[in-house]
N, C-alpha and C. Protein backbone atom coordinates (compact mmCIF):
# COMPACT_ATOMS: atom_id res chain seq x y z
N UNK A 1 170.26 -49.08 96.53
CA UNK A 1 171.14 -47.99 96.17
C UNK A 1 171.36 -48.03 94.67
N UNK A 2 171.59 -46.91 93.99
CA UNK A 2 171.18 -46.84 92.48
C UNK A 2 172.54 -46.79 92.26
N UNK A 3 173.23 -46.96 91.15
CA UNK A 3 174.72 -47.13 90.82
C UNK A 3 174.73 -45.53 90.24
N UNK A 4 175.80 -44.82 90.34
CA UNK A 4 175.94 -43.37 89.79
C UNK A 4 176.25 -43.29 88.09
N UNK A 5 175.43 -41.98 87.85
CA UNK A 5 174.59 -41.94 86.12
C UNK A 5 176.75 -41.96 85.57
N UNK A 6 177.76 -42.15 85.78
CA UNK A 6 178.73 -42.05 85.35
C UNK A 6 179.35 -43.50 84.84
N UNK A 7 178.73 -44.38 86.21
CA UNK A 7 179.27 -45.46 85.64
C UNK A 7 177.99 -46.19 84.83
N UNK A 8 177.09 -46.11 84.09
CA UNK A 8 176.33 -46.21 83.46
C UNK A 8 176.21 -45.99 82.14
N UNK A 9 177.16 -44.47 81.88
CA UNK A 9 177.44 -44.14 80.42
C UNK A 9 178.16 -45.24 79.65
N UNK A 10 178.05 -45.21 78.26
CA UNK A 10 178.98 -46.02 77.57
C UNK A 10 179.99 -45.01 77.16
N UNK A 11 180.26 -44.68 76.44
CA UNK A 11 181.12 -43.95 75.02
C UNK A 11 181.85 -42.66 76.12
N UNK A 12 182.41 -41.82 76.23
CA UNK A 12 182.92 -40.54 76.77
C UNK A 12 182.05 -39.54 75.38
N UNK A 13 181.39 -38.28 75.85
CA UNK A 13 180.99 -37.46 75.26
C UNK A 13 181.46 -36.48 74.59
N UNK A 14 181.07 -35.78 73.75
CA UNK A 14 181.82 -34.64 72.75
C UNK A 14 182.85 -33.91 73.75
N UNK A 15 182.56 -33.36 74.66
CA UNK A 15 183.99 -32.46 74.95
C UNK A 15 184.82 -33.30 75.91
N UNK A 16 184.78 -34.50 75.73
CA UNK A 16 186.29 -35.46 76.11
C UNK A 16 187.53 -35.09 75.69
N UNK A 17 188.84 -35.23 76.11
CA UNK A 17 190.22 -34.86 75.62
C UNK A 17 190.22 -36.35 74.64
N UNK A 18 190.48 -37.03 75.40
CA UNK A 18 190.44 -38.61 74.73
C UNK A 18 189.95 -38.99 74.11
N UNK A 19 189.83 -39.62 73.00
CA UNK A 19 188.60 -40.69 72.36
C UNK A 19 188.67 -42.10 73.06
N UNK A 20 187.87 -42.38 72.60
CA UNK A 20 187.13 -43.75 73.08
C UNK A 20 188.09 -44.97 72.47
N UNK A 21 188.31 -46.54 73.37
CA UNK A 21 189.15 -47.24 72.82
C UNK A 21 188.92 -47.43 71.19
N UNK A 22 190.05 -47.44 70.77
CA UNK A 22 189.63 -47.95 68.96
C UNK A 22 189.15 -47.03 67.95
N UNK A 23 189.40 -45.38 68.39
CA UNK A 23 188.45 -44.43 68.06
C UNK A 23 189.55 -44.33 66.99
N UNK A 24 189.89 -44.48 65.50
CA UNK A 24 190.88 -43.90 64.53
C UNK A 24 190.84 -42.90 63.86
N UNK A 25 189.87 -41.68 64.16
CA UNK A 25 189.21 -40.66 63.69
C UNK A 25 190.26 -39.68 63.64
N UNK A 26 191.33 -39.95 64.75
CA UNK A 26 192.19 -38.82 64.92
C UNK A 26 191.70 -37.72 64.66
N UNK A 27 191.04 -36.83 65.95
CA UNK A 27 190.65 -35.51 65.85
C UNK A 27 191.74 -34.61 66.41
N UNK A 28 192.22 -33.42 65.53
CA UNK A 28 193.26 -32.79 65.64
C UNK A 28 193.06 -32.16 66.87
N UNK A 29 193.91 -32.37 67.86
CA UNK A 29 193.88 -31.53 69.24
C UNK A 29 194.22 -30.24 68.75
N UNK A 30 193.74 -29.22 69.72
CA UNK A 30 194.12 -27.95 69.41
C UNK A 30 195.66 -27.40 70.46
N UNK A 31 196.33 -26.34 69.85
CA UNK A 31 197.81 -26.63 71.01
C UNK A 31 198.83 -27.43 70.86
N UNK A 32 198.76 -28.47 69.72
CA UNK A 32 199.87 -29.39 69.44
C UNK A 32 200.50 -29.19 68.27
N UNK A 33 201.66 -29.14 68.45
CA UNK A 33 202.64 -28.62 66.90
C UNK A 33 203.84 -29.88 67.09
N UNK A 34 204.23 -30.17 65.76
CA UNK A 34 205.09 -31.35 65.23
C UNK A 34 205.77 -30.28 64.83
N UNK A 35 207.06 -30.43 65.22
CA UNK A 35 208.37 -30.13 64.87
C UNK A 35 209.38 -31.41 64.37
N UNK A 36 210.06 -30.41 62.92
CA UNK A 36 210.85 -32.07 62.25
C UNK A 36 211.86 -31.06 62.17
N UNK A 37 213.25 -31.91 61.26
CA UNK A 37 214.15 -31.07 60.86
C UNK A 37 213.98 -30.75 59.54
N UNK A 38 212.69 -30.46 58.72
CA UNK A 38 212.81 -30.05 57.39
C UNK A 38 211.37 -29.31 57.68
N UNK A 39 211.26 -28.71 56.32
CA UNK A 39 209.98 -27.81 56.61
C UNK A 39 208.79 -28.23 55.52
N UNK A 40 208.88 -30.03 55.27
CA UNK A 40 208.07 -30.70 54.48
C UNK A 40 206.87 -31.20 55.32
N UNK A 41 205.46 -31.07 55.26
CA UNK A 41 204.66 -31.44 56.06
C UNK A 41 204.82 -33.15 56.47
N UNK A 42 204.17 -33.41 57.25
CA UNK A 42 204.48 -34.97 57.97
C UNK A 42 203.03 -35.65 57.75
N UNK A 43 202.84 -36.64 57.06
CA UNK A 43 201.81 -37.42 56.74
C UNK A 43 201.92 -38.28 58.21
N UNK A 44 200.88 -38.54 59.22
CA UNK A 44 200.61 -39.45 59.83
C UNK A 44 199.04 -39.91 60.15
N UNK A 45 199.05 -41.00 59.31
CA UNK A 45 197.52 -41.73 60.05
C UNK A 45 196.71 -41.03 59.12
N UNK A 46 197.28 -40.86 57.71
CA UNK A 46 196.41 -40.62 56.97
C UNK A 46 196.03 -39.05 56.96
N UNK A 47 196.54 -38.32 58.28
CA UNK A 47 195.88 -36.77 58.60
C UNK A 47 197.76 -36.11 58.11
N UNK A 48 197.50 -34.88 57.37
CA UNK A 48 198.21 -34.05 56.92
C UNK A 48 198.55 -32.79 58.05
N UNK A 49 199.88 -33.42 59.46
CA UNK A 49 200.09 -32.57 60.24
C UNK A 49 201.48 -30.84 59.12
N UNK A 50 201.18 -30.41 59.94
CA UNK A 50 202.14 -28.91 59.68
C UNK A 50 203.05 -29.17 60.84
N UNK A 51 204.45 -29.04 59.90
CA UNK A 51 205.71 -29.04 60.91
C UNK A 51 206.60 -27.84 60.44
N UNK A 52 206.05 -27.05 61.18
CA UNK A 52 207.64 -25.74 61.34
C UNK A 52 208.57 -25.89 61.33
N UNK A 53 209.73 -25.41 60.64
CA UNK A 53 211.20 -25.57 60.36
C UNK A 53 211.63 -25.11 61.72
N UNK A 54 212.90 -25.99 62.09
CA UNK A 54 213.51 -25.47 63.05
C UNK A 54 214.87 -25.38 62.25
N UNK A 55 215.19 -24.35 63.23
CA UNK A 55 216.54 -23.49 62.88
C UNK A 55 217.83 -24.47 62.95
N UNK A 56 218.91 -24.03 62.10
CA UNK A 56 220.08 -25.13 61.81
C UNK A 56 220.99 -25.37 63.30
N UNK A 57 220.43 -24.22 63.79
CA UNK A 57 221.37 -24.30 64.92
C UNK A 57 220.81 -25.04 66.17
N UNK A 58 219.51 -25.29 66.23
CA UNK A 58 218.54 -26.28 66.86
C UNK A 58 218.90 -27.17 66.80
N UNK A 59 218.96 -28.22 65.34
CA UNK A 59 219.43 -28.88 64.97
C UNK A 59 220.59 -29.93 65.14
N UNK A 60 221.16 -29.09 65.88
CA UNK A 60 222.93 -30.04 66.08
C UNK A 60 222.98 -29.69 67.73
N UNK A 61 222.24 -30.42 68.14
CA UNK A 61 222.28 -30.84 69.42
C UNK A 61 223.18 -31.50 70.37
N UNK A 62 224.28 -32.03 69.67
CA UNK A 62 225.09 -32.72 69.58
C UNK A 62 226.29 -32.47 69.38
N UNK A 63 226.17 -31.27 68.98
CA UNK A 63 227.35 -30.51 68.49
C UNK A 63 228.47 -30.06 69.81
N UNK A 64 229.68 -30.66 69.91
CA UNK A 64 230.76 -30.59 70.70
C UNK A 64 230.87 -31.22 71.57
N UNK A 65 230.10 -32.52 71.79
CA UNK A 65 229.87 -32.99 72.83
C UNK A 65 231.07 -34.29 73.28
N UNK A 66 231.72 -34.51 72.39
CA UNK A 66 233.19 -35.01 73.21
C UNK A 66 234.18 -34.20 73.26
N UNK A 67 234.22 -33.32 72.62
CA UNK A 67 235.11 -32.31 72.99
C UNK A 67 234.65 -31.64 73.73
N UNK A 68 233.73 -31.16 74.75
CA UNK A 68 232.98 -30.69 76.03
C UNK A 68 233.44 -31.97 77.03
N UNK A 69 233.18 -33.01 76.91
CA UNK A 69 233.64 -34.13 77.40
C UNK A 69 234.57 -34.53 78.03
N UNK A 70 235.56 -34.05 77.11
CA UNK A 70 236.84 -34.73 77.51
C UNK A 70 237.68 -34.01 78.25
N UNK A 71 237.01 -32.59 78.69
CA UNK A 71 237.62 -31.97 79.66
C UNK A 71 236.32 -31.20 81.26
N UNK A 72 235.57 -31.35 80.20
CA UNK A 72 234.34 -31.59 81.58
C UNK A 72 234.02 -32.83 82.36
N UNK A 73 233.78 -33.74 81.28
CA UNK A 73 233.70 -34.78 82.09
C UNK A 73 234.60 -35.02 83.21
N UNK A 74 236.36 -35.03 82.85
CA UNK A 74 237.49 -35.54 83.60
C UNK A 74 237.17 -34.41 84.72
N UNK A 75 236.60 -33.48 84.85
CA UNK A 75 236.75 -32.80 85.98
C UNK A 75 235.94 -33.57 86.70
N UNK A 76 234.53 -33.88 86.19
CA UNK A 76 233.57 -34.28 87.11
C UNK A 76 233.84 -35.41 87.97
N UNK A 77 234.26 -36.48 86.88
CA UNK A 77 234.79 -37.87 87.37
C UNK A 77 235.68 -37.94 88.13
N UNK A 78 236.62 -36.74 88.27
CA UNK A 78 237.99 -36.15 89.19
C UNK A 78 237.31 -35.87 90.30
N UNK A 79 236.32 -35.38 90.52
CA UNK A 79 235.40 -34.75 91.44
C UNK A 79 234.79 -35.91 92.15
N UNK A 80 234.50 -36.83 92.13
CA UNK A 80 233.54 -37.92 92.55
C UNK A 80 234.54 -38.98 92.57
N UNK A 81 235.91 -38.93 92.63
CA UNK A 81 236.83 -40.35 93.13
C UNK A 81 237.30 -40.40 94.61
N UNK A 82 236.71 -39.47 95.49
CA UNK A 82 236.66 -39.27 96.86
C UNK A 82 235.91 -40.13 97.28
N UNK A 83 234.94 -39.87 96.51
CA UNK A 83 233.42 -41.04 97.08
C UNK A 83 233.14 -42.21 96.31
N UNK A 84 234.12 -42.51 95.61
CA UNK A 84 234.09 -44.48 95.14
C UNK A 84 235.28 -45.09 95.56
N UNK A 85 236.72 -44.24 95.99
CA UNK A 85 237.75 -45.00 95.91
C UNK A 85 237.54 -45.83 96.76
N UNK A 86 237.37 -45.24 98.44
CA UNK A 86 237.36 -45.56 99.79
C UNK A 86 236.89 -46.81 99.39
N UNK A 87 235.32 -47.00 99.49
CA UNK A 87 234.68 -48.07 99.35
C UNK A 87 235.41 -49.26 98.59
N UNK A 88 235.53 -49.05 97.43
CA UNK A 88 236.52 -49.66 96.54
C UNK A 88 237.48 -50.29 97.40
N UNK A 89 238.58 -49.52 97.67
CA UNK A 89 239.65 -50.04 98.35
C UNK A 89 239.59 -51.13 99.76
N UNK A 90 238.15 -51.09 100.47
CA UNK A 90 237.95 -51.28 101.26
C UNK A 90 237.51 -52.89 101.11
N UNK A 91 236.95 -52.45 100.13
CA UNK A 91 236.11 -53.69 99.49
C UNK A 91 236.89 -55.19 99.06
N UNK A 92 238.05 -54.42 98.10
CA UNK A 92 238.96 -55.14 97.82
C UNK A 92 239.93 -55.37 98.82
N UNK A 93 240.11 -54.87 99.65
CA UNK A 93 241.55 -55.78 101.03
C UNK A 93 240.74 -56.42 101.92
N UNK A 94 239.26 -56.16 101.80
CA UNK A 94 238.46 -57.05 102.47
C UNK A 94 238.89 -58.73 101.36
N UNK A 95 238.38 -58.30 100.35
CA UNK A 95 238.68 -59.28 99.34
C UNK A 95 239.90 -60.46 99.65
N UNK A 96 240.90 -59.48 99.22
CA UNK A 96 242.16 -60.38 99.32
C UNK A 96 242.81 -60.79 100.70
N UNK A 97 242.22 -60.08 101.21
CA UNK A 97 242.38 -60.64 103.09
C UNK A 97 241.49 -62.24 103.17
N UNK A 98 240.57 -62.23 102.47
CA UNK A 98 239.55 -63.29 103.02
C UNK A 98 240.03 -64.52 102.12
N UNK A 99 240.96 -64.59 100.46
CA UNK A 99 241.17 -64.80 100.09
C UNK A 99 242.43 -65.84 99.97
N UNK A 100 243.56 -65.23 100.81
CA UNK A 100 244.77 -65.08 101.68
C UNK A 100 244.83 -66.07 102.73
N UNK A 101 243.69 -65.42 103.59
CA UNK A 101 243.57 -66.45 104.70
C UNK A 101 242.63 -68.05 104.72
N UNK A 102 241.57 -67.77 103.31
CA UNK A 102 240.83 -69.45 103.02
C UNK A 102 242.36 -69.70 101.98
N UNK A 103 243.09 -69.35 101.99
CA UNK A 103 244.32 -70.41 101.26
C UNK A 103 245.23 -70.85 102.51
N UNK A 104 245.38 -70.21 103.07
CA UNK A 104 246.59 -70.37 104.49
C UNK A 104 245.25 -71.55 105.10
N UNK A 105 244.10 -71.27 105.11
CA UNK A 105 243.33 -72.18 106.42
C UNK A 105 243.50 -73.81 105.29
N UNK A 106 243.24 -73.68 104.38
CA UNK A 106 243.82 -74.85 103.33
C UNK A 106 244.64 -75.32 103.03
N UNK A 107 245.90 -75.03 103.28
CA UNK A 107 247.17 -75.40 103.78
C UNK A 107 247.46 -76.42 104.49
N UNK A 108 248.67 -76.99 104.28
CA UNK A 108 248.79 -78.10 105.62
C UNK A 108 249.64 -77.05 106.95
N UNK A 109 250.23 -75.79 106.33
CA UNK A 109 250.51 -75.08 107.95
C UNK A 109 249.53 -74.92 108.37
N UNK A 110 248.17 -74.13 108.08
CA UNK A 110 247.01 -73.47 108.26
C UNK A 110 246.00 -75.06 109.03
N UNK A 111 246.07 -75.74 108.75
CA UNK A 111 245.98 -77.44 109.70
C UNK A 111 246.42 -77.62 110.84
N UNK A 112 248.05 -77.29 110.89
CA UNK A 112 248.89 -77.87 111.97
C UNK A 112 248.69 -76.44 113.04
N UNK A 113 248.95 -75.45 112.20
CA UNK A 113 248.47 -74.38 113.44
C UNK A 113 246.52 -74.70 113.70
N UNK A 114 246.13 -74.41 113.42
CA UNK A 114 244.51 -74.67 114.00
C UNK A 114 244.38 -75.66 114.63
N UNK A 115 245.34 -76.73 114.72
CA UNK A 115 245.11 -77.87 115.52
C UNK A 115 244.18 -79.04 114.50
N UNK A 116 244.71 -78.77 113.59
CA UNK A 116 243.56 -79.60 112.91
C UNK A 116 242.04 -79.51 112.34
N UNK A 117 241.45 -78.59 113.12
CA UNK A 117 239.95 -78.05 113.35
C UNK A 117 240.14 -76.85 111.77
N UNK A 118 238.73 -76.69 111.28
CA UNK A 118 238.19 -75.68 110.62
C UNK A 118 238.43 -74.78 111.77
């Protein structure tokens, strides 16, 4: 049985997306745009990309976001204490129940009632 002409090739051929491991040629894909926040071109790898200005208002991405926060958030977190308290609460009197009673079983009452026995 002959091995197939694919795994035989070395290199990937001209209309590959990819280059080949180690390939530093950087050939400009077509379809790809670098966006910065200034409208100074971007030197990388030696190749001179074009970066379009984005608008100031693009820019501040960030803009209001604890003051959006601090009254969105509290709703949300207000919204979702139905479904952590329970557990929570449950969790913890499990806690201090088990807590409570390995101190009482450690006790010298917690002895004399058990009869002595763990």
């Amino acid at each position: 049985m002959r091995p197939t002409a694919a795994r035989l090739d070395g290199m990937p051929g001209p209309k590959t997306f990819n280059p080949w491991w180690g390939d530093t040629s950087m050939h400009k894909q077509r379809g790809v745009t670098v966006y910065s926040a200034s409208s100074t071109p971007i030197v990388f790898m030696k190749k001179l990309l074009t970066s379009p200005s984005v608008s100031p208002f693009r820019q501040r991405g960030s803009k209001g976001i604890f003051k959006g926060w601090l009254f969105n958030g509290y709703r949300r977190l207000a919204a979702q204490v139905p479904y952590w308290i329970v557990p929570f609460a449950i969790g913890y009197g499990t806690y201090a129940w088990a807590k409570r009673r390995d101190a009482w079983q450690n006790s010298k009452a917690g002895h004399l009632a058990l009869a002595g026995s763990h």
